[in-house]
Protein backbone atom coordinates (compact mmCIF):
# COMPACT_ATOMS: atom_id res chain seq x y z
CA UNK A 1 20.71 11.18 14.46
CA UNK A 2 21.65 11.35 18.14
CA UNK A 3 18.14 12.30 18.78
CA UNK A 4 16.84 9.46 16.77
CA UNK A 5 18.98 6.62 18.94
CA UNK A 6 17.81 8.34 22.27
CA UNK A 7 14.35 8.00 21.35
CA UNK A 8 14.47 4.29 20.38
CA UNK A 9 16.07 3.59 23.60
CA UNK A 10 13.85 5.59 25.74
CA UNK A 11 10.83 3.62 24.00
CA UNK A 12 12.48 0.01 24.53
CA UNK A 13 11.41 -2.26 22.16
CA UNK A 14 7.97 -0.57 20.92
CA UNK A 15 9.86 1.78 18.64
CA UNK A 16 11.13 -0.64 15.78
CA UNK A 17 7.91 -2.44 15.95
CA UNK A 18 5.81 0.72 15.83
CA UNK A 19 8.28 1.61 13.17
CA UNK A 20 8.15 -1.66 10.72
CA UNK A 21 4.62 -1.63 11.19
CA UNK A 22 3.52 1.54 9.60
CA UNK A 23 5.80 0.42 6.65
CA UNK A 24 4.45 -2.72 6.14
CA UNK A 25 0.15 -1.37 7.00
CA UNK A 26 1.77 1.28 4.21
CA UNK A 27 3.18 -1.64 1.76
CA UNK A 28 0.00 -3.25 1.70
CA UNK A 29 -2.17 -0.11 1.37
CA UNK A 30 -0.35 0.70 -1.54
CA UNK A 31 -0.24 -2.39 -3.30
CA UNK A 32 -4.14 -2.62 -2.76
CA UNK A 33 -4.72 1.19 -3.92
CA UNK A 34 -2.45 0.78 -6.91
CA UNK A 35 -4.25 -2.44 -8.31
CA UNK A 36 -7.53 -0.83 -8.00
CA UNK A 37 -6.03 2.10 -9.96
CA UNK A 38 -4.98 -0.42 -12.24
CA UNK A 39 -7.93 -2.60 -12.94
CA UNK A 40 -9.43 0.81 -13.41
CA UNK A 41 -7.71 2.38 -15.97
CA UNK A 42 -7.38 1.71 -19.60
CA UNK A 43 -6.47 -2.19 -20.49
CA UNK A 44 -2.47 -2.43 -21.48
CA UNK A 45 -1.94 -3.86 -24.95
CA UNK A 46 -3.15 -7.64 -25.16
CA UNK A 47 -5.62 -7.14 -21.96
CA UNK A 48 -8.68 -5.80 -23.74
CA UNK A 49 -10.88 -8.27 -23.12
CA UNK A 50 -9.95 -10.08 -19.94
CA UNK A 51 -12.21 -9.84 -17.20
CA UNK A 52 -12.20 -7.36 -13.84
CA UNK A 53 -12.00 -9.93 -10.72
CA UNK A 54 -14.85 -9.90 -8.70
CA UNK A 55 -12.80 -8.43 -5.33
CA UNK A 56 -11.71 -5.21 -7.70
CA UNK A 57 -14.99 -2.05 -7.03
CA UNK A 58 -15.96 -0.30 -10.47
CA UNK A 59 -15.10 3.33 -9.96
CA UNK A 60 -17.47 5.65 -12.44
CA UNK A 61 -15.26 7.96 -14.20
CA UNK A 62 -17.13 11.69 -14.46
């Protein structure tokens, strides 16, 4: 932990920014992976016939 503290002081600022920004780049990366993966795979009950939006790529299953 000790390490951890010296490190973000030795950086100055840059550190928590650097820090929160890979979380949120990682947030959004996810979200956007996970509703492909979604749109993809088998319709939940009572979606069967709705539409894929135009922004979602097919991906072939082999």
């Amino acid at each position: 932990m000790y390490l951890l503290a010296e490190a973000a002081t030795a950086a100055g600022n840059q550190f928590p920014l650097a820090f929160t920004l890979v979380y949120v780049v990682g947030f959004i990366a996810a979200v956007s992976i996970g509703s492909i993966a979604w749109y993809n795979s088998k319709r939940p009950a009572g979606w069967e016939s709705k539409e894929r939006p135009d922004f979602v790529p097919k991906v072939d299953k082999e």
